[in-house]
N, C-alpha and C. Protein backbone atom coordinates (compact mmCIF):
# COMPACT_ATOMS: atom_id res chain seq x y z
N UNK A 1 39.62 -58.51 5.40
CA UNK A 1 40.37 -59.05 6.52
C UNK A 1 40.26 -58.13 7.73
N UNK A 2 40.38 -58.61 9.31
CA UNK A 2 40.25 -57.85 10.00
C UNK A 2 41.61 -57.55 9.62
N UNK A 3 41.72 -56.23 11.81
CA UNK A 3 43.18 -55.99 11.32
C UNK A 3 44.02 -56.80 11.45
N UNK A 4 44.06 -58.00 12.61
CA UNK A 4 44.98 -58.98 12.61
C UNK A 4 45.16 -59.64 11.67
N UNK A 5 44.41 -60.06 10.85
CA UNK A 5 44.03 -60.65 9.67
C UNK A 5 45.31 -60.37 8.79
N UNK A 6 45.07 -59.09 8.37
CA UNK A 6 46.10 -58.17 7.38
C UNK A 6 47.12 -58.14 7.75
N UNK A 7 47.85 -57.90 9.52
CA UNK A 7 49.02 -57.57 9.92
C UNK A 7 49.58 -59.11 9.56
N UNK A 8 49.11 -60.18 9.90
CA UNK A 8 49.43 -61.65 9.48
C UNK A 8 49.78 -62.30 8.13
N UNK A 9 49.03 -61.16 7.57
CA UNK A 9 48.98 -61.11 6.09
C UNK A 9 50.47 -61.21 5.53
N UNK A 10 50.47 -59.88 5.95
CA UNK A 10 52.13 -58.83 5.89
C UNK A 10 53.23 -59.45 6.23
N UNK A 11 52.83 -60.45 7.38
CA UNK A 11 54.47 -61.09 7.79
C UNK A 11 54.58 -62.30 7.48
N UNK A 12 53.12 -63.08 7.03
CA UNK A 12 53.44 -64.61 6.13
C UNK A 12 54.00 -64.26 4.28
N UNK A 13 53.81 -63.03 4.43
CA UNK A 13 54.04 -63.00 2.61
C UNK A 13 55.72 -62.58 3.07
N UNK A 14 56.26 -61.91 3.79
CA UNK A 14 57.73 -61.55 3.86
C UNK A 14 58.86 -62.66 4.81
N UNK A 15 57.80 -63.46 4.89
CA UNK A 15 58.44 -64.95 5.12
C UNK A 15 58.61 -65.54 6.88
N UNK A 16 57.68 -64.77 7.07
CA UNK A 16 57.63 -65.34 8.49
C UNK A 16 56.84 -66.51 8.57
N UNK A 17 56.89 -67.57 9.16
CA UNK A 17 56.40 -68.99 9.51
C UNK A 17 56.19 -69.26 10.68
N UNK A 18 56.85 -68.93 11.96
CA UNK A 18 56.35 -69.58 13.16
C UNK A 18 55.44 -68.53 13.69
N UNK A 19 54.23 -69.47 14.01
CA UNK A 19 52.67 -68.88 14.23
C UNK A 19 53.17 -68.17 15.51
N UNK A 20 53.90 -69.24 16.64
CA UNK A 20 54.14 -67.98 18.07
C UNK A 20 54.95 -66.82 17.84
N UNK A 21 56.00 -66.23 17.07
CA UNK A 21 56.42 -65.20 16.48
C UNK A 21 55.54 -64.16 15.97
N UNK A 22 54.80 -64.90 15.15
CA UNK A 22 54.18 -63.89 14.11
C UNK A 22 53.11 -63.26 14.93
N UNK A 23 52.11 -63.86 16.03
CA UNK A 23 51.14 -63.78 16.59
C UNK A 23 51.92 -62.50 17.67
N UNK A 24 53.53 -63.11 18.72
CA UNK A 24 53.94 -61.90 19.23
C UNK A 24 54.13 -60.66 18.48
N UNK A 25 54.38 -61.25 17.41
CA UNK A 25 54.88 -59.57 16.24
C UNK A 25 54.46 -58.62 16.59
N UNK A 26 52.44 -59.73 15.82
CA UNK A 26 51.60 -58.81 15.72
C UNK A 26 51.36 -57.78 17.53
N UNK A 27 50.80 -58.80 18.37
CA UNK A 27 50.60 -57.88 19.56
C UNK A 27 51.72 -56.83 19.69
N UNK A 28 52.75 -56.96 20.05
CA UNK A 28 53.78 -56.00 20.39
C UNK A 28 53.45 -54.91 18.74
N UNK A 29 52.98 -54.97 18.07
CA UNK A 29 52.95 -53.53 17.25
C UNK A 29 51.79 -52.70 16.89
N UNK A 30 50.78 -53.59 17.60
CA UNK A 30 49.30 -52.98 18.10
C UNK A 30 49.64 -52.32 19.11
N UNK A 31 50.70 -52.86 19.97
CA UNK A 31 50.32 -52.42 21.22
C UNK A 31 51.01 -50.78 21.33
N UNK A 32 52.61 -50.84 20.22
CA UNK A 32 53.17 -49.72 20.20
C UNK A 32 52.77 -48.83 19.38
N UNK A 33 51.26 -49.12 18.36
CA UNK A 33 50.44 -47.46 17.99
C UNK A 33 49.50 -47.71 18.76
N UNK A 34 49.25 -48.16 19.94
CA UNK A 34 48.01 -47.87 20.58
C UNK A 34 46.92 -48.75 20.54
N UNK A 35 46.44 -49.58 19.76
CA UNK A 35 45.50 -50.16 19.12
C UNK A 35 45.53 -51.94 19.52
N UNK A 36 46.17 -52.38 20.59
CA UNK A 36 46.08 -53.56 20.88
C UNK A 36 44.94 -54.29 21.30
N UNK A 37 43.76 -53.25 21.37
CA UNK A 37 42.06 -54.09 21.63
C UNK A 37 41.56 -54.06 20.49
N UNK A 38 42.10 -53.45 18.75
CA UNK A 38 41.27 -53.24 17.68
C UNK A 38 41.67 -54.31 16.69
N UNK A 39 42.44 -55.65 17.30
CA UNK A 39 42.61 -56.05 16.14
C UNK A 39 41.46 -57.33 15.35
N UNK A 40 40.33 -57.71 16.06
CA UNK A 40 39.29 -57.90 15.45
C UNK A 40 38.32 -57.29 14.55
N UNK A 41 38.65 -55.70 14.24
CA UNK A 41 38.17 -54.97 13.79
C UNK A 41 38.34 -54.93 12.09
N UNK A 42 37.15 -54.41 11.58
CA UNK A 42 37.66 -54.31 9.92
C UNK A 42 38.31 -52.92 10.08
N UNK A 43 38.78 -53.06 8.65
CA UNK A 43 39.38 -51.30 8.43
C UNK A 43 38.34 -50.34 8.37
N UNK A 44 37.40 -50.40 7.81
CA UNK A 44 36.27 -49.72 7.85
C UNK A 44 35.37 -49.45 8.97
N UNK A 45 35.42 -49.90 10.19
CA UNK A 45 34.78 -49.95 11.46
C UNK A 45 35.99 -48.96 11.98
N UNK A 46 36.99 -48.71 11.96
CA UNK A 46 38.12 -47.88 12.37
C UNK A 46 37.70 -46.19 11.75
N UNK A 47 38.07 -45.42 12.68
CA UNK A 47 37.94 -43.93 12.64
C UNK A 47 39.40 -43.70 11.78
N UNK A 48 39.54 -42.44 10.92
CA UNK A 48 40.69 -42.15 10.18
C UNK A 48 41.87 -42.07 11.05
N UNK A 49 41.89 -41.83 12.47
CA UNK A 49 43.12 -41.23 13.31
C UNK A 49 43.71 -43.54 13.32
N UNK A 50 42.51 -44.40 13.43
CA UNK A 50 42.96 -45.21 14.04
C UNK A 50 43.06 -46.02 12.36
N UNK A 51 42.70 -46.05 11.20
CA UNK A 51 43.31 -46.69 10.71
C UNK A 51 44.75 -46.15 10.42
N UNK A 52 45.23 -45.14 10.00
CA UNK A 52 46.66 -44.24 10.55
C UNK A 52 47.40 -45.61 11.48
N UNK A 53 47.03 -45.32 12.05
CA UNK A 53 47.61 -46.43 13.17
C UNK A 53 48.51 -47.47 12.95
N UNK A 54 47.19 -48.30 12.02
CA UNK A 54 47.21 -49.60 11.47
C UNK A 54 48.06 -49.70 10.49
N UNK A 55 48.23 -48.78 9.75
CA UNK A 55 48.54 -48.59 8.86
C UNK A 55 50.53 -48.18 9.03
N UNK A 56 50.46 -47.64 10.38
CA UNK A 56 51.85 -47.55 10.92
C UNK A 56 52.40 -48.85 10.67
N UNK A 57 51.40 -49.49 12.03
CA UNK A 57 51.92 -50.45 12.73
C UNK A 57 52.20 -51.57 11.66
N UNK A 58 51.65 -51.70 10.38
CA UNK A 58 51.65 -52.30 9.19
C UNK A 58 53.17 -51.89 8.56
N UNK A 59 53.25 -50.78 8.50
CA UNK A 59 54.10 -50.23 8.18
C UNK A 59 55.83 -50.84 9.13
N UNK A 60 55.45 -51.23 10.32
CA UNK A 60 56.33 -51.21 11.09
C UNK A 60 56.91 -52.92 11.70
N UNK A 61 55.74 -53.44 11.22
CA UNK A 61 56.08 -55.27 11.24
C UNK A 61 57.86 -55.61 11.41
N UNK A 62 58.42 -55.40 10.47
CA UNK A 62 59.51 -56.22 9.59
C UNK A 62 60.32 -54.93 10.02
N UNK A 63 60.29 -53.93 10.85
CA UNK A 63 61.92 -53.09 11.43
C UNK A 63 62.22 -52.59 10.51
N UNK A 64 61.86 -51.90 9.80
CA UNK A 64 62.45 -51.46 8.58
C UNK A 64 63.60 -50.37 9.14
N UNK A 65 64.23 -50.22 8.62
CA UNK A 65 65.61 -48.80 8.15
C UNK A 65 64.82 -47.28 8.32
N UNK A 66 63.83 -47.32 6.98
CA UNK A 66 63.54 -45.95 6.91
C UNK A 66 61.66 -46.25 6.69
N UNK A 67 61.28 -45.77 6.97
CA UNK A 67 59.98 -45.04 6.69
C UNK A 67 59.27 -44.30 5.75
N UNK A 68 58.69 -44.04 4.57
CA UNK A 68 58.49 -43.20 3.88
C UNK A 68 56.94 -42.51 4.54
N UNK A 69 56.27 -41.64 5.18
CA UNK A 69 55.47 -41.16 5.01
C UNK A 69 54.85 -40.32 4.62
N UNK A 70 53.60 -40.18 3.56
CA UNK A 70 53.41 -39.30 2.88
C UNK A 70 52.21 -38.75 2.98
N UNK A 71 51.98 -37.46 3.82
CA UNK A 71 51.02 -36.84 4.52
C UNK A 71 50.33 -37.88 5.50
N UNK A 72 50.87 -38.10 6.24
CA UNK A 72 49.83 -39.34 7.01
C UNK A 72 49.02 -38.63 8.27
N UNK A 73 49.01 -36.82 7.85
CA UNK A 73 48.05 -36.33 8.95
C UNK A 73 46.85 -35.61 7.92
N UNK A 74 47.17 -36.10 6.97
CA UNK A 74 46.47 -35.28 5.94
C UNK A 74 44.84 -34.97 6.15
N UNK A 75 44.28 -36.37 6.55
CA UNK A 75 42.64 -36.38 6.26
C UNK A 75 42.45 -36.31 7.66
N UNK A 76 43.27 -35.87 8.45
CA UNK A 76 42.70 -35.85 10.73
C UNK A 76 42.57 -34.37 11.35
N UNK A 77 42.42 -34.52 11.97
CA UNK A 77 41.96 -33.22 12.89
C UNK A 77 43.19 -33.08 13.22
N UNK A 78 43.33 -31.87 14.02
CA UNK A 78 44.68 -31.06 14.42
C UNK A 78 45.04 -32.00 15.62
N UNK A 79 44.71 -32.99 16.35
CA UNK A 79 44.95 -33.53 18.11
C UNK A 79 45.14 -34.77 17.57
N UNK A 80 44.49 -35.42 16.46
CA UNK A 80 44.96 -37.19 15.79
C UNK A 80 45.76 -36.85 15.01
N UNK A 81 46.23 -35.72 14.67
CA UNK A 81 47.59 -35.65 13.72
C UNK A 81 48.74 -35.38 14.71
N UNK A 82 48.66 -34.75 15.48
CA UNK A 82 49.74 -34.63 16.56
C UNK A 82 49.80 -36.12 17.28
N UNK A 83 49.03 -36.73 17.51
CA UNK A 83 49.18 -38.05 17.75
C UNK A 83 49.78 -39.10 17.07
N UNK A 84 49.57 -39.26 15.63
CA UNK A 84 50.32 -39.77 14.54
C UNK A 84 51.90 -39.14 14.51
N UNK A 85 52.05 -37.59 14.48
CA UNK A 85 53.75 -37.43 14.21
C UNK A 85 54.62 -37.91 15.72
N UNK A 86 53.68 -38.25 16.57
CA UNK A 86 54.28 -38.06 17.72
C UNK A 86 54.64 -40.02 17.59
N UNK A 87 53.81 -40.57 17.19
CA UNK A 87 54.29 -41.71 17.20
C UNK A 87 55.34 -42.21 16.52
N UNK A 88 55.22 -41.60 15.57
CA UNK A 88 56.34 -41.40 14.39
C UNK A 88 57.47 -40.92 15.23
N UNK A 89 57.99 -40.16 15.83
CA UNK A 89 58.81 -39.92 16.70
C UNK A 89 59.20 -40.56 17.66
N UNK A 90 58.55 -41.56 18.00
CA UNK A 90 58.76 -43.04 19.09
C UNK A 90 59.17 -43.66 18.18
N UNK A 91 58.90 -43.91 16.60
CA UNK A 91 59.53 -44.97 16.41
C UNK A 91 60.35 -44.90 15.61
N UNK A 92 61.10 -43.51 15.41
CA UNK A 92 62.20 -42.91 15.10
C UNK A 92 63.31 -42.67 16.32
N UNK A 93 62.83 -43.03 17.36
CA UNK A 93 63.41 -43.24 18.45
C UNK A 93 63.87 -44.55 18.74
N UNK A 94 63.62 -45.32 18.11
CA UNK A 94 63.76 -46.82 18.19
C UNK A 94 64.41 -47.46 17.27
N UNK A 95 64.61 -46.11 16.62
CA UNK A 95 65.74 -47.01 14.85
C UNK A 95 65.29 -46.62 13.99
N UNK A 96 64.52 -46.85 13.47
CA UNK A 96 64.05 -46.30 12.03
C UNK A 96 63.50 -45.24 11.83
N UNK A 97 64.53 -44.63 10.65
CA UNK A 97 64.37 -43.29 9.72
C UNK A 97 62.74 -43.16 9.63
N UNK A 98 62.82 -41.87 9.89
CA UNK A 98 61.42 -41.57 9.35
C UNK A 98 61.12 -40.08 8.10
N UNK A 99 60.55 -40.62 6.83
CA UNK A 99 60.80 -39.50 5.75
C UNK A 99 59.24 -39.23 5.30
N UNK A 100 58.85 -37.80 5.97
CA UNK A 100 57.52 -37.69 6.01
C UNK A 100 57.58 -35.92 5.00
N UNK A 101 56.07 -36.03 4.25
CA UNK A 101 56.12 -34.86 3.86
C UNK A 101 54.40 -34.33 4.18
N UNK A 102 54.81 -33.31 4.10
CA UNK A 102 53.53 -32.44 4.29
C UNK A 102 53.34 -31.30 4.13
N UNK A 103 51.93 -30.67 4.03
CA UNK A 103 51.88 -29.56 3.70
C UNK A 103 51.61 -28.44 5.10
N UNK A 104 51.59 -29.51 6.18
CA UNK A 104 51.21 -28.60 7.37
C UNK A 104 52.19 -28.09 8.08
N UNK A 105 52.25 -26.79 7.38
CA UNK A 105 53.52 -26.33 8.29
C UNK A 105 54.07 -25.61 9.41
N UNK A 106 52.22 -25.66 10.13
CA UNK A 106 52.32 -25.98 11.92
C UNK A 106 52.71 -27.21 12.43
N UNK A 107 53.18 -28.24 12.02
CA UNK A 107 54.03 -29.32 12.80
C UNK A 107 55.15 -28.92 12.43
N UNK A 108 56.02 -28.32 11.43
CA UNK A 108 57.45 -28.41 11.31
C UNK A 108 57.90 -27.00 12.90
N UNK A 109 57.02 -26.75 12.90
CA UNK A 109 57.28 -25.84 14.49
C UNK A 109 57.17 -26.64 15.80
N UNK A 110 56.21 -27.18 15.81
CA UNK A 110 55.33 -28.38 16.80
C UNK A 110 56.66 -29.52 17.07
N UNK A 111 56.93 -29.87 15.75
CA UNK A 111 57.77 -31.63 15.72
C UNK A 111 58.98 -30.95 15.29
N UNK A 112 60.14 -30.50 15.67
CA UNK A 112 61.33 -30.32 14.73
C UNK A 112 61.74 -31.44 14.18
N UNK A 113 62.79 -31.41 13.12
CA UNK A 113 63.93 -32.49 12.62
C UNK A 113 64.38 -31.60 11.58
N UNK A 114 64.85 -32.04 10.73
CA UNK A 114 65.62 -31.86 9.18
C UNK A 114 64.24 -31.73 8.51
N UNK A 115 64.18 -30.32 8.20
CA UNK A 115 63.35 -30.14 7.14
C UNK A 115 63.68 -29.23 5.55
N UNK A 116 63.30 -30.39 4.48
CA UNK A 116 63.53 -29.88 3.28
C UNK A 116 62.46 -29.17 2.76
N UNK A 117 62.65 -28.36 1.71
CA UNK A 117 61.79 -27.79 0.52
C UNK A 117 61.68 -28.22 -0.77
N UNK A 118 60.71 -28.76 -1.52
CA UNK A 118 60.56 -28.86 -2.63
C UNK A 118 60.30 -27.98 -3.75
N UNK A 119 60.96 -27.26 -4.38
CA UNK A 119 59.86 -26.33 -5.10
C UNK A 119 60.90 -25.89 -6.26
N UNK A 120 60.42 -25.89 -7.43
CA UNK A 120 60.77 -25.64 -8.32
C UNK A 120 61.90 -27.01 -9.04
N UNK A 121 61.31 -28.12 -8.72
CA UNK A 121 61.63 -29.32 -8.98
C UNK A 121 63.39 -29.32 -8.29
N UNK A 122 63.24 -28.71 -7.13
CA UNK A 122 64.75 -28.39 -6.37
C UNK A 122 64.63 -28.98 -4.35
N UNK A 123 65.35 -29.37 -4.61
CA UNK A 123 65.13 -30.21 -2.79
C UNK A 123 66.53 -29.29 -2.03
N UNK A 124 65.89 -28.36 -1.22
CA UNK A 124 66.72 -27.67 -0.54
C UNK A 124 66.66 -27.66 1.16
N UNK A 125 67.60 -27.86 1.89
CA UNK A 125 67.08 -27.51 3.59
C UNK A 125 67.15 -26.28 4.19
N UNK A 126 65.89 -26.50 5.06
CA UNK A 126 65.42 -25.11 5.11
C UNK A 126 64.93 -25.34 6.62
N UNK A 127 65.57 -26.27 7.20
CA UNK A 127 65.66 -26.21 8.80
C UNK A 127 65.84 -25.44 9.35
N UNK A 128 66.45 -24.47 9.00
CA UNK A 128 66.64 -23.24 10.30
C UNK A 128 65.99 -21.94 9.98
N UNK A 129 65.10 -22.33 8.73
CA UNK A 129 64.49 -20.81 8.14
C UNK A 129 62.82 -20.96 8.22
């Protein structure tokens, strides 16, 4: 499927029906990761920073509450990963929780928020240390 394809996908299976809705959905959440000229595109014609994206904006259809992300700067360069948390931060600005983990722990300097530790099967905060 392209990407429109898939984002259409996502909101006829969670019960959306009217085609002019679903069609605005989609634009308005291309347009808020950036990607509102890629949605003829396959996933595979997409660079790693821009399926990220897609994969937000997939993520972001249906308004969710919270967010789970899990390393989503993992496989990018240091300038498409700052681009990804930063969006993440727009749309944690807009309502929804965002619960991201990672191992890079030049963004927890870069991006503040509430940051925990995992270690020793123990979840501790360690925001101010």
């Amino acid at each position: 499927r392209t990407v429109h394809e898939n984002l259409k996908f996502v909101l006829k299976a969670t019960g959306w029906k009217n085609r002019t809705e679903i069609e605005r959905r989609i634009e308005e959440v291309l347009q808020q990761v950036g990607m509102e000229n890629k949605g003829y595109k396959m996933p595979n014609e997409l660079s790693g920073g821009e399926q990220q994206r897609i994969v937000i904006a997939r993520a972001i259809l249906n308004k969710p509450e919270i967010i789970l992300a899990d390393e989503p700067t993992g496989n990018l360069d240091v300038e498409t990963g700052r681009r990804i948390v930063e969006l993440l931060q727009d749309i944690c600005r807009q309502g929804s929780a965002i619960l991201m983990t990672t191992h890079n722990l030049n963004l927890l300097s870069e991006y503040p928020g509430k940051v925990y530790k995992c270690e020793h099967h123990r979840l501790t905060e360690t925001t101010n240390s």
